[in-house]
N, C-alpha and C. Protein backbone atom coordinates (compact mmCIF):
# COMPACT_ATOMS: atom_id res chain seq x y z
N UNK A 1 80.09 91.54 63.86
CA UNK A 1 79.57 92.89 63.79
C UNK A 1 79.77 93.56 65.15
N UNK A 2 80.40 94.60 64.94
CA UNK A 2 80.64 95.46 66.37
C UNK A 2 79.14 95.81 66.71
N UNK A 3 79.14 95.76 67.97
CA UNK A 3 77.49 96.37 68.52
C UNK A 3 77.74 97.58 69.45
N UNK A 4 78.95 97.34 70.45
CA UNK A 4 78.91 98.43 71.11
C UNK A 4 80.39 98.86 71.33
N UNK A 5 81.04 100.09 71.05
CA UNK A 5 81.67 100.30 71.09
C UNK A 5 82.31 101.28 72.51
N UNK A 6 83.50 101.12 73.32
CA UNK A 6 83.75 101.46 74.27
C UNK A 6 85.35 102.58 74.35
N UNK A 7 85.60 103.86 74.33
CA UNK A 7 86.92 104.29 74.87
C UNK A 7 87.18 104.52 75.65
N UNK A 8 87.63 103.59 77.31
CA UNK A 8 87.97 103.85 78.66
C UNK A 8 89.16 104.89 78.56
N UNK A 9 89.00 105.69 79.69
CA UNK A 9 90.27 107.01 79.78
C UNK A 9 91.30 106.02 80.75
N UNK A 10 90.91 105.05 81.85
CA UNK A 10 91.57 104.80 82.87
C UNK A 10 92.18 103.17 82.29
N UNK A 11 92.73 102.62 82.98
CA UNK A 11 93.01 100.94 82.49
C UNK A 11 91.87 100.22 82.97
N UNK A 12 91.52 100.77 84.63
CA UNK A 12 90.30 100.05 85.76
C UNK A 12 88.95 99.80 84.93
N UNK A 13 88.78 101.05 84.21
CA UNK A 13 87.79 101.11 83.30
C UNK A 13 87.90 99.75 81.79
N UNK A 14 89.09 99.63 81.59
CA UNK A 14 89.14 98.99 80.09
C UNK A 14 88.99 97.64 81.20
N UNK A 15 89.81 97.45 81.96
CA UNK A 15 89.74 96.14 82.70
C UNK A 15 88.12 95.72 83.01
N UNK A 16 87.41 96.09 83.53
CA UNK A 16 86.43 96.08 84.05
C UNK A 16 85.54 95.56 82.80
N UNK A 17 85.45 96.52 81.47
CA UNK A 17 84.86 96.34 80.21
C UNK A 17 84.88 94.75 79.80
N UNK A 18 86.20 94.98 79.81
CA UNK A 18 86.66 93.30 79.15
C UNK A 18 86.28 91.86 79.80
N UNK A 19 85.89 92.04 80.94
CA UNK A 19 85.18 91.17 81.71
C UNK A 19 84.05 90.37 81.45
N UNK A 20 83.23 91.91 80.63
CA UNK A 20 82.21 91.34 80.22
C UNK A 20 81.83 90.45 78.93
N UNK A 21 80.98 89.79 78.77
CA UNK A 21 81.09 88.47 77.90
C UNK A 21 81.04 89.24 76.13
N UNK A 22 81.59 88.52 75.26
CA UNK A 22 81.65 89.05 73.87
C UNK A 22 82.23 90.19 73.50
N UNK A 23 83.26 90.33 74.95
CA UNK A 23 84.29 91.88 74.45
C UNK A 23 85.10 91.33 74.38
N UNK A 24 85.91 92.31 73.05
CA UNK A 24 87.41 91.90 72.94
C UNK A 24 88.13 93.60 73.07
N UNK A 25 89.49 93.38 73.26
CA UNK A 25 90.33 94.45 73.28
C UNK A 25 90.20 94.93 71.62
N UNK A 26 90.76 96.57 71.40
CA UNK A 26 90.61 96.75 70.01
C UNK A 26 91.94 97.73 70.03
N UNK A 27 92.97 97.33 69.19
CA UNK A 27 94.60 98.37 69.06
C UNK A 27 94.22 98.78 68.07
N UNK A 28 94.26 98.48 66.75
CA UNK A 28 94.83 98.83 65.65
C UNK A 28 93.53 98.40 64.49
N UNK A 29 92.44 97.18 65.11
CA UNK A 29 91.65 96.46 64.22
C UNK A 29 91.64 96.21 63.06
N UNK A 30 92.83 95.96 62.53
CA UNK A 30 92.95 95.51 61.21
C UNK A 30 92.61 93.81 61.51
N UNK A 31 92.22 93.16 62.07
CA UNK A 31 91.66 91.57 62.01
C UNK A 31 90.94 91.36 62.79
N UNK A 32 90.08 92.60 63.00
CA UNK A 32 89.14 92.53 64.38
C UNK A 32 87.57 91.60 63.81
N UNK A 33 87.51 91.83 62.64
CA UNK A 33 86.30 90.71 62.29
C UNK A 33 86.64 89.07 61.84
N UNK A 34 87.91 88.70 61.89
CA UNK A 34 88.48 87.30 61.97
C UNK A 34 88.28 86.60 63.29
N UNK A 35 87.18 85.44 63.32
CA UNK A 35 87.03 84.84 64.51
C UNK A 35 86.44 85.23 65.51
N UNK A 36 85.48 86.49 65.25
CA UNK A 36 84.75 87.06 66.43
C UNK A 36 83.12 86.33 66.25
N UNK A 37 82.73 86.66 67.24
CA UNK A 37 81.12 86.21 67.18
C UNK A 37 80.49 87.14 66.56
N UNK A 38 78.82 86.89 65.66
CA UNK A 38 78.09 87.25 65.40
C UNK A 38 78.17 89.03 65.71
N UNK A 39 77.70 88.88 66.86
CA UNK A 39 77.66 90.71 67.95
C UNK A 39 79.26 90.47 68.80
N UNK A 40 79.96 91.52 68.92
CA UNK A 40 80.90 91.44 69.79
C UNK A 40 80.91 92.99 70.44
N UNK A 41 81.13 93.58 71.46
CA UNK A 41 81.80 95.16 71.98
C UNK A 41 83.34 95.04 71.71
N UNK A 42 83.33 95.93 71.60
CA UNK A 42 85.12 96.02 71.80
C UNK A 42 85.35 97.69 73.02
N UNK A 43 86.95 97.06 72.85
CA UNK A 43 87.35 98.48 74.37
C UNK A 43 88.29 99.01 73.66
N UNK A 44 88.32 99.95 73.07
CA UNK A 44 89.65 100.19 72.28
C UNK A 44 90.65 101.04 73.54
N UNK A 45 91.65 100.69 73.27
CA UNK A 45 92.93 100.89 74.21
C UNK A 45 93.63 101.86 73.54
N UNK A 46 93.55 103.03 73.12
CA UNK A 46 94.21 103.91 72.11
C UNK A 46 94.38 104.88 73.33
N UNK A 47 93.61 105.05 74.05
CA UNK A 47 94.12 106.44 75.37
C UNK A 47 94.46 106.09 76.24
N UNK A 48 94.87 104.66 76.72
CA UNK A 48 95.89 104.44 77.73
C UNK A 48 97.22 104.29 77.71
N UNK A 49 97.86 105.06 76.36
CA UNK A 49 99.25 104.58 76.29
C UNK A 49 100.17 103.79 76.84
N UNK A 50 99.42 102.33 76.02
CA UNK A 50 100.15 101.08 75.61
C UNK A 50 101.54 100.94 74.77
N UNK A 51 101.49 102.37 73.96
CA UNK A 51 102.26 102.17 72.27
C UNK A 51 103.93 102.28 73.03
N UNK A 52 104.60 102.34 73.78
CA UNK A 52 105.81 102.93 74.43
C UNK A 52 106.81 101.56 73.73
N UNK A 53 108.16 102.19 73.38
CA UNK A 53 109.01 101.63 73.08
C UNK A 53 110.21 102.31 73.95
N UNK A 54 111.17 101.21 74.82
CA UNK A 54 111.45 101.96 75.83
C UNK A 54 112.98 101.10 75.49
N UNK A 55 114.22 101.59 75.63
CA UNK A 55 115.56 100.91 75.63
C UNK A 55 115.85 101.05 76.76
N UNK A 56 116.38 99.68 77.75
CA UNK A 56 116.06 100.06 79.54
C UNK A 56 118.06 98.54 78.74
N UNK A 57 118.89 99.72 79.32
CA UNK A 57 120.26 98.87 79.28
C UNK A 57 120.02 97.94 77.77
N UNK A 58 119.80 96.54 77.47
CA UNK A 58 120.40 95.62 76.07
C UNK A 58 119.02 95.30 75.83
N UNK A 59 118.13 95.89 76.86
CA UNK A 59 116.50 94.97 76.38
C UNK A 59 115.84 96.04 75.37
N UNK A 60 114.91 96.18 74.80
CA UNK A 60 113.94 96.76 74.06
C UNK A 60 112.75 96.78 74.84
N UNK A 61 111.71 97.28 75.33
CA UNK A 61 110.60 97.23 75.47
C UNK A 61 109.65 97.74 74.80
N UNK A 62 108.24 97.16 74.02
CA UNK A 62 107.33 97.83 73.50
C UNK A 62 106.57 97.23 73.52
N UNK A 63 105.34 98.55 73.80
CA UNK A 63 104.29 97.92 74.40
C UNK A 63 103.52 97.70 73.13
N UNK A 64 102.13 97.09 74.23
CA UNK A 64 100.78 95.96 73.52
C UNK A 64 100.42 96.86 71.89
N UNK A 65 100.00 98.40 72.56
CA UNK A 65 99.23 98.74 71.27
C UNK A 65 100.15 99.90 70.29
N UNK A 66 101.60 99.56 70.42
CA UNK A 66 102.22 100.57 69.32
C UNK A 66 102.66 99.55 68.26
N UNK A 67 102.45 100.57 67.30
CA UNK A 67 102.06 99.91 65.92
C UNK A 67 103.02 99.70 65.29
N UNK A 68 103.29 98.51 63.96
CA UNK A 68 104.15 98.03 63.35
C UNK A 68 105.26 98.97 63.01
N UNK A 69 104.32 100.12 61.99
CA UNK A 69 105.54 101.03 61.58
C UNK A 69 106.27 102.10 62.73
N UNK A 70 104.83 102.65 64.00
CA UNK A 70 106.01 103.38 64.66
C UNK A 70 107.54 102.32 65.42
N UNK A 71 107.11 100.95 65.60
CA UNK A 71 108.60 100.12 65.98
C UNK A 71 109.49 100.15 64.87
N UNK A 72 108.99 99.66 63.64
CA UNK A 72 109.74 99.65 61.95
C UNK A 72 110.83 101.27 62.44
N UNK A 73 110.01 102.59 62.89
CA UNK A 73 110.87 103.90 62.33
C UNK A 73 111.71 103.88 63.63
N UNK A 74 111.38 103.30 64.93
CA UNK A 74 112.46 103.51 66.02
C UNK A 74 113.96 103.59 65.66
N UNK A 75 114.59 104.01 66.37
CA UNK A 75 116.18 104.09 66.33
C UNK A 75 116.81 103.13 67.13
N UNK A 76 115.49 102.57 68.36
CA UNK A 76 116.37 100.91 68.70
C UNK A 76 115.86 99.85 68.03
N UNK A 77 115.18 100.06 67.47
CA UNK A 77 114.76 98.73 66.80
C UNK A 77 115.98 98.10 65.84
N UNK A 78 116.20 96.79 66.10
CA UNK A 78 117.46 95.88 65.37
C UNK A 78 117.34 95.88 63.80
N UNK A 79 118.18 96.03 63.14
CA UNK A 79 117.78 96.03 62.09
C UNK A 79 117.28 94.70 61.02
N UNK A 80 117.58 93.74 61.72
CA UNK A 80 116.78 92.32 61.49
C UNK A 80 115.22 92.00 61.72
N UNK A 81 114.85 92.88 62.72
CA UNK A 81 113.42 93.20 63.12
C UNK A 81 113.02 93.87 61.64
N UNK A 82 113.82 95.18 61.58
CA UNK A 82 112.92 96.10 60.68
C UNK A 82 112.99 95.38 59.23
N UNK A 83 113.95 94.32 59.08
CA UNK A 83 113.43 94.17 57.44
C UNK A 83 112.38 92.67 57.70
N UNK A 84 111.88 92.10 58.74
CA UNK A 84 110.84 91.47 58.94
C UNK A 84 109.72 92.07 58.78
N UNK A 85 109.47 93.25 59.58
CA UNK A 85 108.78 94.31 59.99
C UNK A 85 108.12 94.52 58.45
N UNK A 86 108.92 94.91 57.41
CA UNK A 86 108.40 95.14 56.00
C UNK A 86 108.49 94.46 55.63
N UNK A 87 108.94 93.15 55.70
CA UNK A 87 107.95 91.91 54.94
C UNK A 87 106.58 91.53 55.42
N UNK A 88 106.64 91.83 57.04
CA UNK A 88 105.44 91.67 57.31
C UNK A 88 103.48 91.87 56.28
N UNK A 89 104.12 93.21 56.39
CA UNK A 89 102.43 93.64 55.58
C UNK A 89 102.98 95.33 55.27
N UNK A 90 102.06 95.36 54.07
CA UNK A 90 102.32 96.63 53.49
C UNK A 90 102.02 97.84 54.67
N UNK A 91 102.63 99.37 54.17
CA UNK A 91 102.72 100.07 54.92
C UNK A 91 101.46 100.93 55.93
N UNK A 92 100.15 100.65 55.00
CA UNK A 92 99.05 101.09 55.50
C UNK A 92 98.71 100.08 56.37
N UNK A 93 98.94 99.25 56.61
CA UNK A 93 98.47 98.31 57.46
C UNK A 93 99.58 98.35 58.66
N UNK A 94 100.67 98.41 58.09
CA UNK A 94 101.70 98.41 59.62
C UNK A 94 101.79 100.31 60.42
N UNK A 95 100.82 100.95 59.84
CA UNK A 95 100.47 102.34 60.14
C UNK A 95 99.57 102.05 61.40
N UNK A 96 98.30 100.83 60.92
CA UNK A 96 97.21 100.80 62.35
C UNK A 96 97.79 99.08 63.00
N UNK A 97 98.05 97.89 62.11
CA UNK A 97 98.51 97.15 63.04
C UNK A 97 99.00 97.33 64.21
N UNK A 98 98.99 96.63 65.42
CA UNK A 98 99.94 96.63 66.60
C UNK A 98 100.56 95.24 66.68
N UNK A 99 101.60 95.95 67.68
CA UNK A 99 102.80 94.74 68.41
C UNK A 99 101.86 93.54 68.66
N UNK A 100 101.21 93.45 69.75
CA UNK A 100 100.16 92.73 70.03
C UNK A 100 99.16 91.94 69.34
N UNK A 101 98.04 92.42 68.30
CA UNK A 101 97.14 92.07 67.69
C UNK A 101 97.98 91.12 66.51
N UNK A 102 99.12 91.42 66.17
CA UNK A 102 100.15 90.95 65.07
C UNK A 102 100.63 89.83 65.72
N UNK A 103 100.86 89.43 66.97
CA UNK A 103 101.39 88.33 67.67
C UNK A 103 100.12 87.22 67.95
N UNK A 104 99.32 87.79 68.19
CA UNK A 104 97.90 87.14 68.62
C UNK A 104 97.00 86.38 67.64
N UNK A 105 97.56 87.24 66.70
CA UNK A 105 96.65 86.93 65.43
C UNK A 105 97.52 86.04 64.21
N UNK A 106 98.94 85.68 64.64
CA UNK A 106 99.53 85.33 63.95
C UNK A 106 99.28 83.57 64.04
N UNK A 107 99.34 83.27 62.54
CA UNK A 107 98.87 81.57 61.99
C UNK A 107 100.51 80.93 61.69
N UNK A 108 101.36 81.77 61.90
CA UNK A 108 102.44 81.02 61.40
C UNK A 108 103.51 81.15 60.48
N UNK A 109 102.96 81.68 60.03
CA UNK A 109 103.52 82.73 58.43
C UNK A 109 103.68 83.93 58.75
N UNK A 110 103.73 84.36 60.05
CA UNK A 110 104.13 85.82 60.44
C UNK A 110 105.67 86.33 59.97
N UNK A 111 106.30 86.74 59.33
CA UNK A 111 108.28 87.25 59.43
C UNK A 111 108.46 87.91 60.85
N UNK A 112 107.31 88.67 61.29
CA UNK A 112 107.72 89.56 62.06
C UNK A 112 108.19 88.68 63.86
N UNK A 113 106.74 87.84 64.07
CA UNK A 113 106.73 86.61 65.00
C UNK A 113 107.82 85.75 64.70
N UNK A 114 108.25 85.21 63.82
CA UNK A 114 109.24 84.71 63.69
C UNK A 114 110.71 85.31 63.88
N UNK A 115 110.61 86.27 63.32
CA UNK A 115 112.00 86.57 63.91
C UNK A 115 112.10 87.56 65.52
N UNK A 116 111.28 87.54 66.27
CA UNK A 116 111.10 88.04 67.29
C UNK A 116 111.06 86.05 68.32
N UNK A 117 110.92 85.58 67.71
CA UNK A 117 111.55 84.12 68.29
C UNK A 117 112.91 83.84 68.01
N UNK A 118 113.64 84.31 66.79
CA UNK A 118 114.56 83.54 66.83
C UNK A 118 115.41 85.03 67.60
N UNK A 119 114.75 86.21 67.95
CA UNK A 119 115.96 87.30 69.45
C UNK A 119 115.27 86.34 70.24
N UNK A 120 114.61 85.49 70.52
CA UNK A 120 114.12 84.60 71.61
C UNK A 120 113.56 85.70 72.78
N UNK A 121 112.51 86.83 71.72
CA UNK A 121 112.13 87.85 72.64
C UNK A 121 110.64 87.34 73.52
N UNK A 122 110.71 88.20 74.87
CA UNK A 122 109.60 87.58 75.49
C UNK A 122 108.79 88.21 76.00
N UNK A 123 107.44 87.90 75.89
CA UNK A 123 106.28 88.54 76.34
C UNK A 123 106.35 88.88 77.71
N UNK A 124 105.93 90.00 78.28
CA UNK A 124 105.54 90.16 79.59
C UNK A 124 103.75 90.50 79.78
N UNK A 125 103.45 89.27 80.22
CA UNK A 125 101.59 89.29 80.43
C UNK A 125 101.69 89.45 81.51
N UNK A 126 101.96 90.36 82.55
CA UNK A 126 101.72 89.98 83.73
C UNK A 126 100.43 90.63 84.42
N UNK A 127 100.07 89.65 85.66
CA UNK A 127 98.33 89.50 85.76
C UNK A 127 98.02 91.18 85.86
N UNK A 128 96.73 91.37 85.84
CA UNK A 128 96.35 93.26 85.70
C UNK A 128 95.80 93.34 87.12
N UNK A 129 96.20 94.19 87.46
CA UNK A 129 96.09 94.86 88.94
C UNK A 129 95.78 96.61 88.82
N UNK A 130 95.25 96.83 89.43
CA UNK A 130 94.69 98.05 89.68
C UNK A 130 95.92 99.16 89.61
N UNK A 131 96.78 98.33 90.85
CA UNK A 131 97.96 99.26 91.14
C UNK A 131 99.52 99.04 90.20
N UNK A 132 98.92 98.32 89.27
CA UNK A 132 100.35 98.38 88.34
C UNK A 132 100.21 99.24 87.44
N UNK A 133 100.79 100.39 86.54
CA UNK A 133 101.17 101.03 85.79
C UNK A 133 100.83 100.05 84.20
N UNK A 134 99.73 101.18 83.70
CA UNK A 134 98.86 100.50 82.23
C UNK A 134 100.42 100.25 81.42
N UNK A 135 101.63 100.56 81.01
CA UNK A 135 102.34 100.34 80.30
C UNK A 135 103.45 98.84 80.85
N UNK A 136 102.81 98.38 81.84
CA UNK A 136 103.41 97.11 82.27
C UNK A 136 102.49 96.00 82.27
N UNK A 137 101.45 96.43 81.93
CA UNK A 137 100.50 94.99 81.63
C UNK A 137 100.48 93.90 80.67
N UNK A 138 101.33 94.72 79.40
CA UNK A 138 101.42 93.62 78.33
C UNK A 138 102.86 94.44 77.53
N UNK A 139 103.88 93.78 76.90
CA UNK A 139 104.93 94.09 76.83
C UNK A 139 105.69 93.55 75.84
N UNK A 140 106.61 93.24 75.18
CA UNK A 140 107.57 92.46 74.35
C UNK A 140 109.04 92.95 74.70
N UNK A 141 109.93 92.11 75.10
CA UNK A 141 111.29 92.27 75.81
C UNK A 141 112.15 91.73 74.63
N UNK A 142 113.24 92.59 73.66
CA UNK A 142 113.71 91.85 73.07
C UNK A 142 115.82 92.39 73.80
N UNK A 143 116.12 91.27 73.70
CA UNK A 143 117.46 91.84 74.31
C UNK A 143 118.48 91.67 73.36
N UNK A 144 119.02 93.18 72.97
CA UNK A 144 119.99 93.35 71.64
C UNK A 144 121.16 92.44 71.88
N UNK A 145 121.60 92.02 72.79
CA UNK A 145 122.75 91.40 72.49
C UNK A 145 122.91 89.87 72.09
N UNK A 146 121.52 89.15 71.79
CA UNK A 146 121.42 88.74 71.10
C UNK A 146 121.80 88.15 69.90
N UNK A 147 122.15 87.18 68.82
CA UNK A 147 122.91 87.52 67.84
C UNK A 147 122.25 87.54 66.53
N UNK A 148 120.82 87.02 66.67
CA UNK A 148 119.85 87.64 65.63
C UNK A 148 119.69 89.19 65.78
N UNK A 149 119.97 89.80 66.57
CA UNK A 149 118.95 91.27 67.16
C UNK A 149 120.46 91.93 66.18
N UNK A 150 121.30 91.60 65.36
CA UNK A 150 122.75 92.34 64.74
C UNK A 150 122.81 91.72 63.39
N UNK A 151 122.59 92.83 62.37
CA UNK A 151 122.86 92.12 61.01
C UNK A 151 124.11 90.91 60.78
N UNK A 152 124.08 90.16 59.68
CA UNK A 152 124.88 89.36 60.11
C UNK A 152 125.67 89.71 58.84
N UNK A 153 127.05 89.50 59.36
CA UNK A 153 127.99 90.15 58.70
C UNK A 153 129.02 88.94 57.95
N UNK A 154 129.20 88.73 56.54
CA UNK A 154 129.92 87.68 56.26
C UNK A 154 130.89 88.23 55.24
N UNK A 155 132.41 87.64 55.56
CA UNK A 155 133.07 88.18 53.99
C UNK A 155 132.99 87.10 53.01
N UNK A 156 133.58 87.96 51.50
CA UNK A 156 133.09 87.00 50.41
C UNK A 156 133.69 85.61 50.71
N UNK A 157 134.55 85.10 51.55
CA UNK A 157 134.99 83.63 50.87
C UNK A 157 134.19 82.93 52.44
N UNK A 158 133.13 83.22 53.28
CA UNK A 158 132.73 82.33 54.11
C UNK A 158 132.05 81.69 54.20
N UNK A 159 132.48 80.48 54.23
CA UNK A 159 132.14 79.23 54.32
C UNK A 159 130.56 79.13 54.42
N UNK A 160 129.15 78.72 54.65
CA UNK A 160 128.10 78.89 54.97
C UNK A 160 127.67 77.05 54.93
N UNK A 161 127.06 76.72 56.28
CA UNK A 161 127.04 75.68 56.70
C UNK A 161 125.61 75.47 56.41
């Protein structure tokens, strides 16, 4: 049961929140009552723009709290991602899901986690500091050149091992 609810404007502020005991971060809360305690606060992260999907040269970047479908409608997103992406979970749910909460929360049976392993894409957690920029604190790096990150292309007579 949520008890107290928190929207920091700054990151210093969400950082600070989260410190305290029985808070969790809140993106998208579609599995925010799976595995929480009794009373919990949450900090929801919706006004520090986390959601950024950024093409920097062959990598992808997107951040912690942008949500299934705005990555699904990108124009860099691989198109091996996006038909994971909609196997993932129906569309109202990949509307508030996030990048993040979908990785965190995943048991195994994710499409989307899974094939974001086999671009052998990688998290950037790096530690939170005052003076780093809120859209570098938590991250997913996937690099298109890759050969999952490219539909795979076969003619009719090939061979398949």
């Amino acid at each position: 049961m949520i008890t107290t609810y928190h929207r920091p404007k700054t990151l210093d502020e969400a950082l600070t929140l989260l410190t305290q005991p029985n808070t969790v971060p809140l993106g998208g809360g579609t599995l925010l009552s799976k595995g929480t305690p009794d009373s919990v606060s949450v900090v929801d992260l919706q006004l520090l723009k986390l959601d950024s999907i950024t093409k920097k040269g062959n990598d992808l970047e997107i951040g912690a709290t942008c949500t299934l479908q705005t990555l699904l409608e990108s124009e860099h997103c691989p198109e091996a991602l996006k038909t994971a992406l909609k196997l993932e979970a129906p569309l109202n749910i990949r509307n508030s899901a996030t990048v993040a909460g979908t990785i965190v929360s995943s048991d195994g049976r994710s499409t989307f986690v899974t094939m974001l392993l086999s671009m052998d894409a990688k998290i950037d957690g790096r530690p939170l500091t005052v003076d780093r920029p809120s859209s570098t604190v938590f991250g997913l790096r996937i690099n298109s050149r890759n050969k999952f990150a490219r539909p795979l292309v076969l003619k009719p007579s090939s061979p398949i091992a």
